[in-house]
PDB file of N, CA and C in Angstrom:
ATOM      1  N   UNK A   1       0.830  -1.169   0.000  1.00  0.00           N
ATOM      2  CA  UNK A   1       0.000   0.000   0.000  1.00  0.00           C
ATOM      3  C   UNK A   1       0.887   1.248   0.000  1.00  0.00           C
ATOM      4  N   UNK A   2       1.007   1.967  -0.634  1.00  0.00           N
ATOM      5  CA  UNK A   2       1.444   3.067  -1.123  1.00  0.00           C
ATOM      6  C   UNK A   2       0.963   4.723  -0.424  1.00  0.00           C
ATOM      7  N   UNK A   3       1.700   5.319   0.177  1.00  0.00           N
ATOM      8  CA  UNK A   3       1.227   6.425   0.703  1.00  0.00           C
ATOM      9  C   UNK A   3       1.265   7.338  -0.121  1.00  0.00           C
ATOM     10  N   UNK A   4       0.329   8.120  -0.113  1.00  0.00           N
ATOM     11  CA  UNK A   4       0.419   9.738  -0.984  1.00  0.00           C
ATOM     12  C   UNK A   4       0.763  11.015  -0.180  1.00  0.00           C
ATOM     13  N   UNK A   5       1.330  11.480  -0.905  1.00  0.00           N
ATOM     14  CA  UNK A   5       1.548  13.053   0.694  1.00  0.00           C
ATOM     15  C   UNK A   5       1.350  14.195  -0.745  1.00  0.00           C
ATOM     16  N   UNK A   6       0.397  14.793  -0.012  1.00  0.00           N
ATOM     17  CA  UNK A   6      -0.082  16.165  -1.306  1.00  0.00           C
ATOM     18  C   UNK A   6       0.816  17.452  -0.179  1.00  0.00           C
ATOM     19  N   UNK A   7       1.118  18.228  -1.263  1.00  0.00           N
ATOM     20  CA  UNK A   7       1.973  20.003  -0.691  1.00  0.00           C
ATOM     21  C   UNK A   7       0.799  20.936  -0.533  1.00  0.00           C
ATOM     22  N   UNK A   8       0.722  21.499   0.301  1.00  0.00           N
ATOM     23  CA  UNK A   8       0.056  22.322   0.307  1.00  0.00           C
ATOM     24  C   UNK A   8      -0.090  23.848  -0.407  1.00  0.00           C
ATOM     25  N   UNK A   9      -1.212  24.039  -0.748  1.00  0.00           N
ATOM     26  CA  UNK A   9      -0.992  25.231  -2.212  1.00  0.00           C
ATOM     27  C   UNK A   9      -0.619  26.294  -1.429  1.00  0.00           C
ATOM     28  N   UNK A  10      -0.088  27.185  -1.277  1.00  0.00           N
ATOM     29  CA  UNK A  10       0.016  28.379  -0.535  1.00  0.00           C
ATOM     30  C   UNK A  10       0.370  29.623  -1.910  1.00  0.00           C
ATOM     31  N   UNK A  11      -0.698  30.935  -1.443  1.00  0.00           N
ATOM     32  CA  UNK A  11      -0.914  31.831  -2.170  1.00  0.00           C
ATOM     33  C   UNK A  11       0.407  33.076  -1.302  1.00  0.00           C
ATOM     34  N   UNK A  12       1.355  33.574  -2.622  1.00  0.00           N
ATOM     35  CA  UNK A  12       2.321  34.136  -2.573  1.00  0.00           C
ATOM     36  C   UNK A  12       1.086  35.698  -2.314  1.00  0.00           C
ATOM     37  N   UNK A  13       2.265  36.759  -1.531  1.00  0.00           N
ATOM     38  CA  UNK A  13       1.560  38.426  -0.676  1.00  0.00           C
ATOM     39  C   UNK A  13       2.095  38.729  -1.891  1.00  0.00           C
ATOM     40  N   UNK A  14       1.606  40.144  -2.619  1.00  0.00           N
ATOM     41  CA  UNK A  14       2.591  40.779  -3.555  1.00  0.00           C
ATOM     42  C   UNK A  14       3.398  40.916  -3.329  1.00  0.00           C
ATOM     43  N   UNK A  15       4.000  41.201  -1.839  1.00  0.00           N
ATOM     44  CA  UNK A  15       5.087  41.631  -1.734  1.00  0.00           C
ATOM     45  C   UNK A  15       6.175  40.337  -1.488  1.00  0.00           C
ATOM     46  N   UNK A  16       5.842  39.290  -2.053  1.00  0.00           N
ATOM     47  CA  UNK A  16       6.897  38.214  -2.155  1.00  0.00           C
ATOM     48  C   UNK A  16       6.537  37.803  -3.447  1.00  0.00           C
ATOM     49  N   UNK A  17       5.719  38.537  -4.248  1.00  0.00           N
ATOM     50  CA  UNK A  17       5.856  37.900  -5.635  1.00  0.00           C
ATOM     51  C   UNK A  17       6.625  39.305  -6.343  1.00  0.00           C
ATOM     52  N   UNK A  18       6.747  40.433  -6.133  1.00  0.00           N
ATOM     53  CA  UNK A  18       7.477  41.246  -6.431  1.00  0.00           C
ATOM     54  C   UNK A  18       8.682  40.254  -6.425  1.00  0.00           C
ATOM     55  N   UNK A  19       8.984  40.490  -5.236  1.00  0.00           N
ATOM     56  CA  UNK A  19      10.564  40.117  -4.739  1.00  0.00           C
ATOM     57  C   UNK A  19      10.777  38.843  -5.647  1.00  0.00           C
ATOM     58  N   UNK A  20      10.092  38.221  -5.948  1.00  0.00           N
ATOM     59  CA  UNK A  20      10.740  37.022  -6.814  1.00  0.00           C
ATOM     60  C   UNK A  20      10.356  37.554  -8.343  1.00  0.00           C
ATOM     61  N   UNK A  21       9.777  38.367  -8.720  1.00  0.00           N
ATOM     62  CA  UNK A  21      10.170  38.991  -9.943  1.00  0.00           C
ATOM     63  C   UNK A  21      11.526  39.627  -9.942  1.00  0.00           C
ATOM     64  N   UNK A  22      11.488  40.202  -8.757  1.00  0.00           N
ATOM     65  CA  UNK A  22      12.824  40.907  -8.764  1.00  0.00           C
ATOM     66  C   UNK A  22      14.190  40.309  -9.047  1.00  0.00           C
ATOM     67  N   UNK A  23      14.214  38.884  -8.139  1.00  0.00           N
ATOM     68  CA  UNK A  23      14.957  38.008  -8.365  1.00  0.00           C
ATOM     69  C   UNK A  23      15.214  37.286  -9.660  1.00  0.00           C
ATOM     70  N   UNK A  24      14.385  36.881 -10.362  1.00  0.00           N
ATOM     71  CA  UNK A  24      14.295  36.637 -11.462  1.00  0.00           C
ATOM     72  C   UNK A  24      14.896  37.333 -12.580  1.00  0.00           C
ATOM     73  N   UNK A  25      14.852  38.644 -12.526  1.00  0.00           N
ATOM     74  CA  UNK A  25      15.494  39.984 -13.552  1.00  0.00           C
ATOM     75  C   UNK A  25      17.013  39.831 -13.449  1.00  0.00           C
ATOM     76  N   UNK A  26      17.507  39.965 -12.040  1.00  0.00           N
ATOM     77  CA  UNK A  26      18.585  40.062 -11.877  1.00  0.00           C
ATOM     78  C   UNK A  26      19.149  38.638 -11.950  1.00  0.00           C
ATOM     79  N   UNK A  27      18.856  37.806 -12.160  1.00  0.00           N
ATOM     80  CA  UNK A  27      19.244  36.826 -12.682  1.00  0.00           C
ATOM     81  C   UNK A  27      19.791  36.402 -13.938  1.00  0.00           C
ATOM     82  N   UNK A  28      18.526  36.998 -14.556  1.00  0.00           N
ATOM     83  CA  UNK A  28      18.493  37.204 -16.411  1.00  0.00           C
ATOM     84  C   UNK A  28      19.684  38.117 -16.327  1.00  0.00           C
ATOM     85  N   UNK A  29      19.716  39.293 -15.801  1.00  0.00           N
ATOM     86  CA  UNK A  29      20.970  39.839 -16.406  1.00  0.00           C
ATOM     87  C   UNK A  29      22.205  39.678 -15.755  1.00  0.00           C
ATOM     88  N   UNK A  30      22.648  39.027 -14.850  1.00  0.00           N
ATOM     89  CA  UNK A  30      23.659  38.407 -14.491  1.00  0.00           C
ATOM     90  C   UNK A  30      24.260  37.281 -16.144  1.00  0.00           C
ATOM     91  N   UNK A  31      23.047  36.383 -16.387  1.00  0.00           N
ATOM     92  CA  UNK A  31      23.426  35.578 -17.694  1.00  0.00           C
ATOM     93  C   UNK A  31      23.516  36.444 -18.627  1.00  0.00           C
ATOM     94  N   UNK A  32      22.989  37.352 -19.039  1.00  0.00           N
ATOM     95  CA  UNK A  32      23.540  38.204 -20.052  1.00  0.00           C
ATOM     96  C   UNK A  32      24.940  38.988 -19.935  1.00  0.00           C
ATOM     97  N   UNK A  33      24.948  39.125 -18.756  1.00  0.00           N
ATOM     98  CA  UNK A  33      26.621  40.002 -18.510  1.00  0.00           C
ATOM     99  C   UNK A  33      28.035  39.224 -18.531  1.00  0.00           C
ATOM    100  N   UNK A  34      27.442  37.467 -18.617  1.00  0.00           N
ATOM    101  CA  UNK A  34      28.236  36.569 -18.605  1.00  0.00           C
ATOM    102  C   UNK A  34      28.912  36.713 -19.842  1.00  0.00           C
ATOM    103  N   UNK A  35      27.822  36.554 -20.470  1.00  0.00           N
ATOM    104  CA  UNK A  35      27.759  36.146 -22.073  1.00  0.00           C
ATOM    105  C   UNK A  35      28.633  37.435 -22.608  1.00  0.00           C
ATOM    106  N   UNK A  36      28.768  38.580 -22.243  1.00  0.00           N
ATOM    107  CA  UNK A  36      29.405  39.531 -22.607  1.00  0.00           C
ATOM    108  C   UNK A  36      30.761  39.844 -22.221  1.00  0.00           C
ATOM    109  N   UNK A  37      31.310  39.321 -21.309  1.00  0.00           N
ATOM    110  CA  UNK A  37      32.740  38.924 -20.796  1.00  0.00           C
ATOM    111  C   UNK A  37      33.835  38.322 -21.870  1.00  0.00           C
ATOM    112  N   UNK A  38      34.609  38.961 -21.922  1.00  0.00           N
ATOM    113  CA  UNK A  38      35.926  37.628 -22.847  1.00  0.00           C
ATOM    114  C   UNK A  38      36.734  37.335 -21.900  1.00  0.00           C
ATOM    115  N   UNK A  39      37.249  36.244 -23.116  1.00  0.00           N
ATOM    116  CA  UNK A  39      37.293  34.927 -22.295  1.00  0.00           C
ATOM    117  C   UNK A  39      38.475  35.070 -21.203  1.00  0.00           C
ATOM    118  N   UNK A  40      38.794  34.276 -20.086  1.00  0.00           N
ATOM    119  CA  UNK A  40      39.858  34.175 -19.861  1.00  0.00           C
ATOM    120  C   UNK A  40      41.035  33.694 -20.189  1.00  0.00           C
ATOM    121  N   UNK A  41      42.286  33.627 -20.179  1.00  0.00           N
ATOM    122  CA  UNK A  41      43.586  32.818 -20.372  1.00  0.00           C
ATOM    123  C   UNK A  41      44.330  32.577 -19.109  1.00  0.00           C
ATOM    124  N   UNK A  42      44.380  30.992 -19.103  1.00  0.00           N
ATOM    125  CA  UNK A  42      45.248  30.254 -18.051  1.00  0.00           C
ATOM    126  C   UNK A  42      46.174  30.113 -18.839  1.00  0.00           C
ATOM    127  N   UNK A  43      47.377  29.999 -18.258  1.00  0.00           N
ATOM    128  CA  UNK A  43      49.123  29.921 -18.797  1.00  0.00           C
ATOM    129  C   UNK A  43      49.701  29.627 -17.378  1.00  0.00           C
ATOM    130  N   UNK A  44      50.597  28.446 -17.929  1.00  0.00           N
ATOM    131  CA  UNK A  44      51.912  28.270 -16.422  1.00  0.00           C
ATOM    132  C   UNK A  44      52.886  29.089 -16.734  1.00  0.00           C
ATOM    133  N   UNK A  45      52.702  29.870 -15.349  1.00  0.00           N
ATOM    134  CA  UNK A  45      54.142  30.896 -15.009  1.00  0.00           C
ATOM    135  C   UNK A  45      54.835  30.528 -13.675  1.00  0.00           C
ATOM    136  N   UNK A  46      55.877  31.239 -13.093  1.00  0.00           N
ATOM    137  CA  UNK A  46      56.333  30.980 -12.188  1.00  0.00           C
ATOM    138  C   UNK A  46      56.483  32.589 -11.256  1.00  0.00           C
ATOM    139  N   UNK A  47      56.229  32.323  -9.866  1.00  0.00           N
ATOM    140  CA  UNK A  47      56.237  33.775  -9.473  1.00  0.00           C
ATOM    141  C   UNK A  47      56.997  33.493  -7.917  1.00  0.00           C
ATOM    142  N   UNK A  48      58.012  33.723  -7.492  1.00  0.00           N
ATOM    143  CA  UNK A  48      58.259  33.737  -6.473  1.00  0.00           C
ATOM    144  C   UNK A  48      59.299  32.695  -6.495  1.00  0.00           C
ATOM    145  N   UNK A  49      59.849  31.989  -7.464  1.00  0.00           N
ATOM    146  CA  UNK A  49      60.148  30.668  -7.914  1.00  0.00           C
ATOM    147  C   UNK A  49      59.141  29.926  -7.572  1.00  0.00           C
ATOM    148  N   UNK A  50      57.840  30.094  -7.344  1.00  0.00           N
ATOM    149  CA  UNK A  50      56.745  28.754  -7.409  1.00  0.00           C
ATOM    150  C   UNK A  50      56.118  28.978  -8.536  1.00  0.00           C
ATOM    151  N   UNK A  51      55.396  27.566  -8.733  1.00  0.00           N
ATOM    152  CA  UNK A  51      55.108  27.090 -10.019  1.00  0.00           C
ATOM    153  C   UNK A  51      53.199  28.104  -9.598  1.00  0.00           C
ATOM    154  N   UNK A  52      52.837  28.642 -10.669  1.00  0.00           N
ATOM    155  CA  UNK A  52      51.584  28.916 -10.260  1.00  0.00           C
ATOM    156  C   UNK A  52      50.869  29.278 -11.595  1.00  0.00           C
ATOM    157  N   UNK A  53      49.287  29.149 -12.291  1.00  0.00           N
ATOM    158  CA  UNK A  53      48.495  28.891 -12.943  1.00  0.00           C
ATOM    159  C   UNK A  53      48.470  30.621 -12.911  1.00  0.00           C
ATOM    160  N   UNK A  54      48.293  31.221 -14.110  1.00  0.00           N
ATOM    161  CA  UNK A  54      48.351  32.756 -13.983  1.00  0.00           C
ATOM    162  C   UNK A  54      46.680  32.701 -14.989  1.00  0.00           C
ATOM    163  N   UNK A  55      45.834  33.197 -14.546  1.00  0.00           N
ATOM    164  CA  UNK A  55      44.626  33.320 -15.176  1.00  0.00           C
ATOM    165  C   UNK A  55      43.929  35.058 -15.202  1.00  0.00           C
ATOM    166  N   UNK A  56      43.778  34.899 -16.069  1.00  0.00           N
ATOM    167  CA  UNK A  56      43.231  36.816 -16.697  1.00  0.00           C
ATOM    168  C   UNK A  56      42.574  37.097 -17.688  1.00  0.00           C
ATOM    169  N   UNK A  57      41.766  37.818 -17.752  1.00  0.00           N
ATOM    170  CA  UNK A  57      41.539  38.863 -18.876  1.00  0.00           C
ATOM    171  C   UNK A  57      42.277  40.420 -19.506  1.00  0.00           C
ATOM    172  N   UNK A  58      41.138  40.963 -19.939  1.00  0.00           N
ATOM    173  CA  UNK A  58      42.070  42.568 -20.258  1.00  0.00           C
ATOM    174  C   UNK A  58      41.810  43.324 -19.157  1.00  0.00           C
ATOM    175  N   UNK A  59      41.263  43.105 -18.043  1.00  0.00           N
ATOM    176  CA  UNK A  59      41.096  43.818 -16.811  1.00  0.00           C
ATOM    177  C   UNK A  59      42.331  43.586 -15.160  1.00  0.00           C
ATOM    178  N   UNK A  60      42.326  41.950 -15.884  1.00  0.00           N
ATOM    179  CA  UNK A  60      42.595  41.066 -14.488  1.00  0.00           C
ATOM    180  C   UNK A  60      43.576  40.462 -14.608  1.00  0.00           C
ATOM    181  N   UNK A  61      44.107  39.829 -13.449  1.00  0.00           N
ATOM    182  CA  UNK A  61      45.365  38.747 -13.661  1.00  0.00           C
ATOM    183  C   UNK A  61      45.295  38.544 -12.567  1.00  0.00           C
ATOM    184  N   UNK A  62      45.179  37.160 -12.414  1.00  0.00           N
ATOM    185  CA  UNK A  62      44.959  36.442 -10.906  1.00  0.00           C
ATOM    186  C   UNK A  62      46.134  34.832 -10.718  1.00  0.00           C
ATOM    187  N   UNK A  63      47.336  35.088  -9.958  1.00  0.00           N
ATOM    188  CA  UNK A  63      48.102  33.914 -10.101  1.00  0.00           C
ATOM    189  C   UNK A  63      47.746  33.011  -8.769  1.00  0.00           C
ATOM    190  N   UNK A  64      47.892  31.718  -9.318  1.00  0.00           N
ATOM    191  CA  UNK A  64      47.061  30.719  -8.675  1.00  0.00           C
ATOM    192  C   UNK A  64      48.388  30.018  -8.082  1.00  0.00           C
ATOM    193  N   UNK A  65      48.739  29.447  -6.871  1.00  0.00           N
ATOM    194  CA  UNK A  65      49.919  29.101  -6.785  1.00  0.00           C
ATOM    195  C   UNK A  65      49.154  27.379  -6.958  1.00  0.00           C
ATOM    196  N   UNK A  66      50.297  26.465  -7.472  1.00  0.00           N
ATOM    197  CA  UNK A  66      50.324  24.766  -7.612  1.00  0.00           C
ATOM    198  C   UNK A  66      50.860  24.361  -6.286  1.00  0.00           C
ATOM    199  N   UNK A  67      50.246  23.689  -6.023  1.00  0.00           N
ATOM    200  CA  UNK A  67      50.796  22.343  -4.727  1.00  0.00           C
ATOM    201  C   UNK A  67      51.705  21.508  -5.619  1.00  0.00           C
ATOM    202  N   UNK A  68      53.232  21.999  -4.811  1.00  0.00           N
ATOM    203  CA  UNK A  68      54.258  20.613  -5.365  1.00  0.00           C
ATOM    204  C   UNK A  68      54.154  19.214  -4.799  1.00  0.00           C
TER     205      UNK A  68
END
């Protein structure tokens, strides 16, 4: 015999269906701002004499140090 369990419907206040419109927008344009980014470049460099993963764009440069 098989149990059923039903959710209960619950009706969203405007003011939490705003807020999840809201959420929703800024979502969408988070993925659009992605999409508009170029790309990064990883390259092995060495900085300090350690071996470390150097990753960037035309803004950035972020060196990653390697576990020897």
């Amino acid at each position: 015999m098989h149990k059923t369990f039903e959710l209960p419907i619950r009706r969203y206040s405007r003011k939490r269906a705003r807020t999840a419109r809201l959420v929703r927008a800024s979502l969408l344009l988070a993925a659009v701002s992605c999409l508009a980014q170029t790309a990064s470049v990883v390259t092995d460099a060495s900085v300090y004499n350690r071996p470390v993963l150097l990753m960037g764009n035309d803004k950035l440069e972020v060196a990653i140090v390697r576990r020897v």
